[in-house]
C-alpha atoms as a PDB file:
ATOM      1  CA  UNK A   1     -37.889  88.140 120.709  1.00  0.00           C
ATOM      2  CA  UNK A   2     -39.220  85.632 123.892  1.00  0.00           C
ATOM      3  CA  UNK A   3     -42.501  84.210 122.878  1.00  0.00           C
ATOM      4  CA  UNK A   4     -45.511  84.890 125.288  1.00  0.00           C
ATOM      5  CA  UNK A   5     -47.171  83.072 127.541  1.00  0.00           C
ATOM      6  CA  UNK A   6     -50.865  83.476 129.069  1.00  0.00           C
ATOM      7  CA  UNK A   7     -52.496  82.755 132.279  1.00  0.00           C
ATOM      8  CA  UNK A   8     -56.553  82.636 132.054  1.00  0.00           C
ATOM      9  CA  UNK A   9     -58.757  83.292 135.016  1.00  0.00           C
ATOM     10  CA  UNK A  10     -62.163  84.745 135.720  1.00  0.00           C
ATOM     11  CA  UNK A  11     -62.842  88.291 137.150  1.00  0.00           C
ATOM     12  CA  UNK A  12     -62.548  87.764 140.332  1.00  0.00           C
ATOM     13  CA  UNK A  13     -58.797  86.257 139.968  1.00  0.00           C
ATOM     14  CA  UNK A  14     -58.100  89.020 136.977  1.00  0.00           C
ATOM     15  CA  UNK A  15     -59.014  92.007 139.756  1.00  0.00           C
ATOM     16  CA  UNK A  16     -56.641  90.141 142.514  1.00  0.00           C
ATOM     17  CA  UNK A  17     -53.762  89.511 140.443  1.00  0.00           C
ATOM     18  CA  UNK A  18     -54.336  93.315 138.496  1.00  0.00           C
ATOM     19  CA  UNK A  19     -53.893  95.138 142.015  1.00  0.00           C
ATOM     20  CA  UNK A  20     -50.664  95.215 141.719  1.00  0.00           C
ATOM     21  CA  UNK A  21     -47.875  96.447 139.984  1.00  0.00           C
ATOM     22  CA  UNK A  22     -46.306  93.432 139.998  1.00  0.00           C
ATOM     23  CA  UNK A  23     -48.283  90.049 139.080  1.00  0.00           C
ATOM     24  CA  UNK A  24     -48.917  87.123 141.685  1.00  0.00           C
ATOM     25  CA  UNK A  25     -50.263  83.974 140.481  1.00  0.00           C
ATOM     26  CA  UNK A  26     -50.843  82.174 143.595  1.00  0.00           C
ATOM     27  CA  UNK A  27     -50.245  78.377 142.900  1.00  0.00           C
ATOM     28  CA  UNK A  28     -53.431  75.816 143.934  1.00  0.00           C
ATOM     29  CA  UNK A  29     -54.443  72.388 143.544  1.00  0.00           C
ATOM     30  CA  UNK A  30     -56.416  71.648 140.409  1.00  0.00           C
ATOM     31  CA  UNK A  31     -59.688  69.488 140.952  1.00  0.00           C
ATOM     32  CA  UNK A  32     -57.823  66.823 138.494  1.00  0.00           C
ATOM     33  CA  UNK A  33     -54.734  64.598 139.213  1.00  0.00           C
ATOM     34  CA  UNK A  34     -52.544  67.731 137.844  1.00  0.00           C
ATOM     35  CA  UNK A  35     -49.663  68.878 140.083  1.00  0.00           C
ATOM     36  CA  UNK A  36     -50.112  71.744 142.307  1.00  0.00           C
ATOM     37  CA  UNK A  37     -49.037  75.118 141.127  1.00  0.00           C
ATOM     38  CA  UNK A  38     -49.659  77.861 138.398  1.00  0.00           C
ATOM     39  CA  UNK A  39     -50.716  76.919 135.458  1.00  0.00           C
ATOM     40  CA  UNK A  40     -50.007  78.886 131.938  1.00  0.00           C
ATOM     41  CA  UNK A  41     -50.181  78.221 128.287  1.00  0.00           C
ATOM     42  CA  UNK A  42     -48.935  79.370 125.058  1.00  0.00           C
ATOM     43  CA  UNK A  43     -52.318  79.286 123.665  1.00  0.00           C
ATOM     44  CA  UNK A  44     -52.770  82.919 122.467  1.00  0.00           C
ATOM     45  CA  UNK A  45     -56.512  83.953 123.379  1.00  0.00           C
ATOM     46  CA  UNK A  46     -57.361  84.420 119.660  1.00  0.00           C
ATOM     47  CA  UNK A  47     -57.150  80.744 119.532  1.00  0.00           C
ATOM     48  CA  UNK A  48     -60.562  80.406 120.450  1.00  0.00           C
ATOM     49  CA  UNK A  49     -61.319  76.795 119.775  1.00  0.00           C
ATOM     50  CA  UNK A  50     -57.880  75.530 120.935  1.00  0.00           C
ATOM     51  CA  UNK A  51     -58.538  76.627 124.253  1.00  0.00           C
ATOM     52  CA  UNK A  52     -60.449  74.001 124.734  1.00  0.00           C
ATOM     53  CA  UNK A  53     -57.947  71.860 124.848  1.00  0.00           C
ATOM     54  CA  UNK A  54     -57.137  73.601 128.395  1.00  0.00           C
ATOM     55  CA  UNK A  55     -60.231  72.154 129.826  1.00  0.00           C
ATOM     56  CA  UNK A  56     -61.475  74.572 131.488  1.00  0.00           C
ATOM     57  CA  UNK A  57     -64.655  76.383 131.907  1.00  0.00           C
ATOM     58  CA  UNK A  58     -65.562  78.981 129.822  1.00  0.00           C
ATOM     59  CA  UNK A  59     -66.000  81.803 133.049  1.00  0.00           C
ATOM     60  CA  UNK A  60     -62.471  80.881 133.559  1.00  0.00           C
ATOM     61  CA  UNK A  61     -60.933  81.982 130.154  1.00  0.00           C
ATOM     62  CA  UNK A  62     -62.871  85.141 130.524  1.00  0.00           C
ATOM     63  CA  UNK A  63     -59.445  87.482 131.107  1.00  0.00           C
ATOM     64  CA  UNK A  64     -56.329  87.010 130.719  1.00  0.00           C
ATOM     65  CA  UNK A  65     -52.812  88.190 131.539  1.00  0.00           C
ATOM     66  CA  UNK A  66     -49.573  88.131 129.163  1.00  0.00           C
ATOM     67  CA  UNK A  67     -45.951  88.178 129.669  1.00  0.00           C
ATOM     68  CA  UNK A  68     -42.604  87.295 128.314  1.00  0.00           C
ATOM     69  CA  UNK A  69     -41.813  83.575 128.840  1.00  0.00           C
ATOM     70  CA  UNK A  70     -38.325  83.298 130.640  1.00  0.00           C
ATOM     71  CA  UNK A  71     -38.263  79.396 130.033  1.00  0.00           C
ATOM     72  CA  UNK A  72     -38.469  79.167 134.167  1.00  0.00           C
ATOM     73  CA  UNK A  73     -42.169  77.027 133.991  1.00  0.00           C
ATOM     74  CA  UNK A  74     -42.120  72.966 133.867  1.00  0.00           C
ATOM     75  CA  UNK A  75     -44.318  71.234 131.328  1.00  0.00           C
ATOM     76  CA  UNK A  76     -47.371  69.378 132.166  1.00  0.00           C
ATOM     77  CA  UNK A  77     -46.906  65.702 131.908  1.00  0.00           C
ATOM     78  CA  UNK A  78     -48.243  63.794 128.541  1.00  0.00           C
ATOM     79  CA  UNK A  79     -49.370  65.524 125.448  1.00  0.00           C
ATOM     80  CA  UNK A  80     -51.068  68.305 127.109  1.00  0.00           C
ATOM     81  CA  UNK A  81     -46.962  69.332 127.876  1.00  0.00           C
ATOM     82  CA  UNK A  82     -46.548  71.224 124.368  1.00  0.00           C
ATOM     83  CA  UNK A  83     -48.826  73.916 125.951  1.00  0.00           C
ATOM     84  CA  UNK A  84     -49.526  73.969 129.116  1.00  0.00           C
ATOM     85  CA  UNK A  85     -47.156  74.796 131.632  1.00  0.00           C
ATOM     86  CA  UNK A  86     -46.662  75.402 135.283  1.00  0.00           C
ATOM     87  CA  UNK A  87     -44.973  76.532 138.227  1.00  0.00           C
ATOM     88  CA  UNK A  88     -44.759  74.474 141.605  1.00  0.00           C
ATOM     89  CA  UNK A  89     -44.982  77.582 143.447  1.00  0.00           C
ATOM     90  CA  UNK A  90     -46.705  81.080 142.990  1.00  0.00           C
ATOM     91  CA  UNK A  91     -45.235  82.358 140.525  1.00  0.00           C
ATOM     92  CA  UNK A  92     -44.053  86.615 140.092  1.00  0.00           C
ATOM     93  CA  UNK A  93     -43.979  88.522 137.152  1.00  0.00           C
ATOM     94  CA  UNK A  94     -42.380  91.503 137.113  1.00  0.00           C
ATOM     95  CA  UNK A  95     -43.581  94.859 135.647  1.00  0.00           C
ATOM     96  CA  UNK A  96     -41.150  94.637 132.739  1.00  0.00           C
ATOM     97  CA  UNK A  97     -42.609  91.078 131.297  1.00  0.00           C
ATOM     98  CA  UNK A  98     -45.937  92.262 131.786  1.00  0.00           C
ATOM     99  CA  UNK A  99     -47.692  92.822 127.858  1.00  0.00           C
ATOM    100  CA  UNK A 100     -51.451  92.252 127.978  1.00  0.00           C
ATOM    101  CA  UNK A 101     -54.209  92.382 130.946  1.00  0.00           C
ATOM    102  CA  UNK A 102     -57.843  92.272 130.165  1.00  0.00           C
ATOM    103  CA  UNK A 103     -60.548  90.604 128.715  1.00  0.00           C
ATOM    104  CA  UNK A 104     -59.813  87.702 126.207  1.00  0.00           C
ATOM    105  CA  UNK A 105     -61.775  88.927 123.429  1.00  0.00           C
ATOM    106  CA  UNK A 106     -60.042  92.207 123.117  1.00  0.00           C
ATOM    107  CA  UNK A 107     -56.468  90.826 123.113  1.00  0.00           C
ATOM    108  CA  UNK A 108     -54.086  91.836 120.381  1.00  0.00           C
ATOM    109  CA  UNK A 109     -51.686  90.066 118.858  1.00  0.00           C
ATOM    110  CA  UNK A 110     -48.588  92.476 119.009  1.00  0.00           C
END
């Protein structure tokens, strides 16, 4: 079975990317040196002090959405590689990845 992956966002980005049947994640500049894209992580959102590590504010890890990981994402340069991973461009997934959307804290492991 494909492992998951997760994307975290705030409400705002949860009800855009939700209003569809079909995901978006629009890619962006980060306000860091990181490349532009989407980002995603294997960090399951029961891992609540090892997302952290994803420096990021706490509003932002407030939802997330997860999927199947097709191995189609690039790995961040240096350490931070092992778990965070992106695409250069917006990046689609498709109804039949789709496994969780909602709010962090009542994610499931399945």
């Amino acid at each position: 079975m494909a492992e998951d992956i997760f994307h975290y966002t705030d409400r705002i980005g949860f009800n855009g990317i939700r209003s569809t049947p079909i995901w978006l994640f629009k890619a962006a500049q980060p306000p860091c040196d990181n490349p532009f894209g989407a980002y995603f992580t294997i960090l399951e959102p029961s891992e609540r002090q090892n997302l952290k590590k994803l420096r990021m504010p706490r509003k932002k890890r407030e939802f997330c959405f997860g999927f199947v990981d097709v191995g189609d994402l690039k790995a961040l340069r240096g350490d931070r590689g092992a778990y965070v991973f992106y695409s250069a461009s917006d990046y689609v997934v498709t109804e039949g990845r789709q496994r969780y959307s909602g709010r962090r804290v009542d994610w499931k492991p399945s």
